[in-house]
N, C-alpha and C. Protein backbone atom coordinates (compact mmCIF):
# COMPACT_ATOMS: atom_id res chain seq x y z
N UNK A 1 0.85 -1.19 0.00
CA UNK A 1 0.00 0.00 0.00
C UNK A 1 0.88 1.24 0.00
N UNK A 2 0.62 2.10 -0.82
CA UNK A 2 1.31 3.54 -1.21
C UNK A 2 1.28 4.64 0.29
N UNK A 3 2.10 4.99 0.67
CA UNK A 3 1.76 5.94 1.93
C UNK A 3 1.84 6.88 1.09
N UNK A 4 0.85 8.19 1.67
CA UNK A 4 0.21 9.10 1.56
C UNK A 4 1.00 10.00 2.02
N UNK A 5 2.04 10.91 1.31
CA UNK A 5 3.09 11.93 2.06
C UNK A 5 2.79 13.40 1.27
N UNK A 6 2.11 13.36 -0.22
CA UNK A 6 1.73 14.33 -0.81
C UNK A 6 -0.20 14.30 -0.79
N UNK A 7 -0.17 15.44 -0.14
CA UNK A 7 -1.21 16.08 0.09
C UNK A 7 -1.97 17.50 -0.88
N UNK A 8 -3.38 17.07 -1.55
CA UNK A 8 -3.66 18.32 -2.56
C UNK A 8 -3.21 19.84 -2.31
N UNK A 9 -3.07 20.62 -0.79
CA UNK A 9 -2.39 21.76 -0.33
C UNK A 9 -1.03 21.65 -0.56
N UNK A 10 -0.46 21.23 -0.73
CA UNK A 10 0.86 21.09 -1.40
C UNK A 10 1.48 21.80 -2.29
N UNK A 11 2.17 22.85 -2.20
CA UNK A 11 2.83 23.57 -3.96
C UNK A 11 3.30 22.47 -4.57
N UNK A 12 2.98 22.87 -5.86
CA UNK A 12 3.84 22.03 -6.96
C UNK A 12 5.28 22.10 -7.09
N UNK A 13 5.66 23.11 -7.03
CA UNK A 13 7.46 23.52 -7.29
C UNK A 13 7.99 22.91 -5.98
N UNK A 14 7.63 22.89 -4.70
CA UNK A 14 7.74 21.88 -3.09
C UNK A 14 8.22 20.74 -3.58
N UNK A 15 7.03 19.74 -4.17
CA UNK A 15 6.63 18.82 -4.33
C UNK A 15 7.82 18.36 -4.88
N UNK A 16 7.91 18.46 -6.20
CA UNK A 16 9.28 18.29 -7.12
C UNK A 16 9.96 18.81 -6.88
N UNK A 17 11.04 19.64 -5.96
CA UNK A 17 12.09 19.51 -5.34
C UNK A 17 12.20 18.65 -4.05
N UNK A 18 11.33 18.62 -3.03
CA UNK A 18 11.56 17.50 -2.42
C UNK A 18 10.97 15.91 -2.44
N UNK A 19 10.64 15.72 -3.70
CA UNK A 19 10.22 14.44 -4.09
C UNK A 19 10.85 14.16 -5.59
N UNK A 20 11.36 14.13 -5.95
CA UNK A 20 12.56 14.13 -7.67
C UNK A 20 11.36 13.16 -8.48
N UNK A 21 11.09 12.14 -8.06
CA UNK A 21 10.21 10.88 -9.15
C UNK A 21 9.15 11.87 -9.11
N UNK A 22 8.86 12.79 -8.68
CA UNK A 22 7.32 12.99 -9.01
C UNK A 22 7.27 13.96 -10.20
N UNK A 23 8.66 14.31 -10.50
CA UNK A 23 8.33 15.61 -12.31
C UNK A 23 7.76 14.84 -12.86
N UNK A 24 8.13 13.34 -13.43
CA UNK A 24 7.63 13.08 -14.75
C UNK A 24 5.96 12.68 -14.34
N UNK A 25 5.62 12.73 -13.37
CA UNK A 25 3.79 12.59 -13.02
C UNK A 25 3.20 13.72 -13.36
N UNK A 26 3.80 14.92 -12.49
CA UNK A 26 3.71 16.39 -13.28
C UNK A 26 3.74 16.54 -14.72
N UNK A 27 4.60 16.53 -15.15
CA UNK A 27 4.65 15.99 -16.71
C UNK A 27 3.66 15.97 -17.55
N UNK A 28 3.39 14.29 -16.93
CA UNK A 28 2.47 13.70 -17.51
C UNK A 28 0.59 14.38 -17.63
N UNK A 29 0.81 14.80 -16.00
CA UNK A 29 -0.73 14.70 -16.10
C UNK A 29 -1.33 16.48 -16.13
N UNK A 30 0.32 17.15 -16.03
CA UNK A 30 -0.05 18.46 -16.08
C UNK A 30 0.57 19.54 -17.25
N UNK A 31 1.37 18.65 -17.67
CA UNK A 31 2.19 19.14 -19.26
C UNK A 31 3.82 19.03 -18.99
N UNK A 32 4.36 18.98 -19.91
CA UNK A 32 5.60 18.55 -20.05
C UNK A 32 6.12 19.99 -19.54
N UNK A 33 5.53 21.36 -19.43
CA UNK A 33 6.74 22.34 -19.18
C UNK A 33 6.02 23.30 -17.41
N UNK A 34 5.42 21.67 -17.13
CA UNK A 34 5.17 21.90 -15.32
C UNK A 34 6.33 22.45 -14.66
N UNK A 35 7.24 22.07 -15.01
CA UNK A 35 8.10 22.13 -13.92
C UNK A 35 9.32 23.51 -14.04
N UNK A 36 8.58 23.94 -15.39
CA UNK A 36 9.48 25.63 -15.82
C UNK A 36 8.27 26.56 -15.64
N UNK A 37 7.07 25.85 -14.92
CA UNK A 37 5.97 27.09 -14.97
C UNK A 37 6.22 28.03 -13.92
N UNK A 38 6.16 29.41 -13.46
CA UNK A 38 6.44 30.29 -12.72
C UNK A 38 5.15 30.15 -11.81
N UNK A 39 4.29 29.65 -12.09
CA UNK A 39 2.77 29.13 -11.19
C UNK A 39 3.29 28.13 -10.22
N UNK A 40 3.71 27.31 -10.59
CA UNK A 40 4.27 25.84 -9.67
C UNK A 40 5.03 26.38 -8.65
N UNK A 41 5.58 27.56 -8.43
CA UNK A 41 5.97 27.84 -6.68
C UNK A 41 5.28 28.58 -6.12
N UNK A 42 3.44 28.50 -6.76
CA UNK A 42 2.97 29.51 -5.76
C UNK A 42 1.63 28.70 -5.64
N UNK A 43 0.95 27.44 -6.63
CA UNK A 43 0.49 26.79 -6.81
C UNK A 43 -0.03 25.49 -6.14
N UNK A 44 -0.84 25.22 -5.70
CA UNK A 44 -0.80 23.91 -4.98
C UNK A 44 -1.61 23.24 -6.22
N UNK A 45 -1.16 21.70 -5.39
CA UNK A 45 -1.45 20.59 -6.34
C UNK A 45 -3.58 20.56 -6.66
N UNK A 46 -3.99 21.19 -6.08
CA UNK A 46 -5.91 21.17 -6.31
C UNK A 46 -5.67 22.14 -7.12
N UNK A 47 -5.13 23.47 -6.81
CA UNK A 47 -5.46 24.20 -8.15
C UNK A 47 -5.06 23.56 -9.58
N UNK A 48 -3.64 23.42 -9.51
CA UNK A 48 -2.99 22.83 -10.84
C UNK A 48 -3.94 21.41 -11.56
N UNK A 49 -4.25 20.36 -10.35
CA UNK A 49 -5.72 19.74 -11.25
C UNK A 49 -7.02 20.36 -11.89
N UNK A 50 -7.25 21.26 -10.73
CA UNK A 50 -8.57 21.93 -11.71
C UNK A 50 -7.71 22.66 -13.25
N UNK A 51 -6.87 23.22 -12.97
CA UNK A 51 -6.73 24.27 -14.17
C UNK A 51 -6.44 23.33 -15.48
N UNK A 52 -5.48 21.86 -15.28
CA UNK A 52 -5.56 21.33 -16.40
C UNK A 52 -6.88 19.97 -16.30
N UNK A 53 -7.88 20.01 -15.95
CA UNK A 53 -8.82 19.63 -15.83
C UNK A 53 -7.98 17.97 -15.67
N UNK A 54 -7.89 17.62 -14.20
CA UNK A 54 -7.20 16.18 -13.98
C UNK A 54 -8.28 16.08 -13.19
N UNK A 55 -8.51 14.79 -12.49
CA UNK A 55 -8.72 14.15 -11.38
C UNK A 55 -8.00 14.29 -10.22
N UNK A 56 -8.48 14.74 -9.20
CA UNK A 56 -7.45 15.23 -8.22
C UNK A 56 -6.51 13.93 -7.61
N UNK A 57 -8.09 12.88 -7.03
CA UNK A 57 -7.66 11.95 -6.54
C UNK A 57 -6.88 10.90 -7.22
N UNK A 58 -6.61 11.06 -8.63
CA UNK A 58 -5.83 10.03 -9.71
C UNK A 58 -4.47 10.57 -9.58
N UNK A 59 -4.77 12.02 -9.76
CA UNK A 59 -3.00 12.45 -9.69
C UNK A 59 -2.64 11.96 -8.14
N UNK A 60 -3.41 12.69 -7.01
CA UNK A 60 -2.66 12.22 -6.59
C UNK A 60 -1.88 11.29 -5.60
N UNK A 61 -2.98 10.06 -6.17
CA UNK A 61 -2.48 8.75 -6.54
C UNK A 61 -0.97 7.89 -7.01
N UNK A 62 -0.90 8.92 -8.21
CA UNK A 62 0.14 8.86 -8.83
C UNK A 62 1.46 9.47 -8.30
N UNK A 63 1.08 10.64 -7.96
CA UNK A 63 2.35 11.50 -7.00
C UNK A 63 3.05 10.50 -5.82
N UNK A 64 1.74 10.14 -5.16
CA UNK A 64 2.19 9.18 -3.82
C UNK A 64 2.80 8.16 -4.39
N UNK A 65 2.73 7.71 -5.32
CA UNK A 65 2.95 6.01 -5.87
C UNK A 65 4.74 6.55 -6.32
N UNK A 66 5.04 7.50 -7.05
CA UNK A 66 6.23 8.20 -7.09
C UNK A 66 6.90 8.44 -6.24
N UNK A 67 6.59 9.12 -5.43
CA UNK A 67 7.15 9.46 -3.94
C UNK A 67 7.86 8.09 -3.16
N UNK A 68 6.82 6.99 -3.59
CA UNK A 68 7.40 6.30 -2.35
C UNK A 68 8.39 5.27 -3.35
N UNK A 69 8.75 5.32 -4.33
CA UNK A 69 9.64 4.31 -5.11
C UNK A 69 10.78 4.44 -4.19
């Protein structure tokens, strides 16, 4: 079972500096140039799903599943 260490209040630019596996989830589910966006250090992970219309609870699913490799 995946532990749960990324939470939707979370900035994005946080996230991927202190979690490295989780850019290419960003990437994936929020565009390939997530991680040069000037939004992502002010951004948390609920806004950045609504804005590229994700599933909150799929991403972040995926974030956690990254995190814990």
């Amino acid at each position: 079972m995946t532990k749960s260490v990324i939470t939707d209040d979370m900035v994005i630019a946080t996230v991927m500096k202190e979690y490295p596996a989780t850019v290419g989830v960003f990437k994936k589910y929020l565009g390939k140039s997530c991680h040069d966006c000037p939004g992502s250090n002010n951004e948390d992970i609920a806004f950045g799903s609504m804005m590229h219309n994700v599933e909150l609870e799929t991403l972040l699913q995926a974030l956690n599943k990254a995190a814990n490799r």
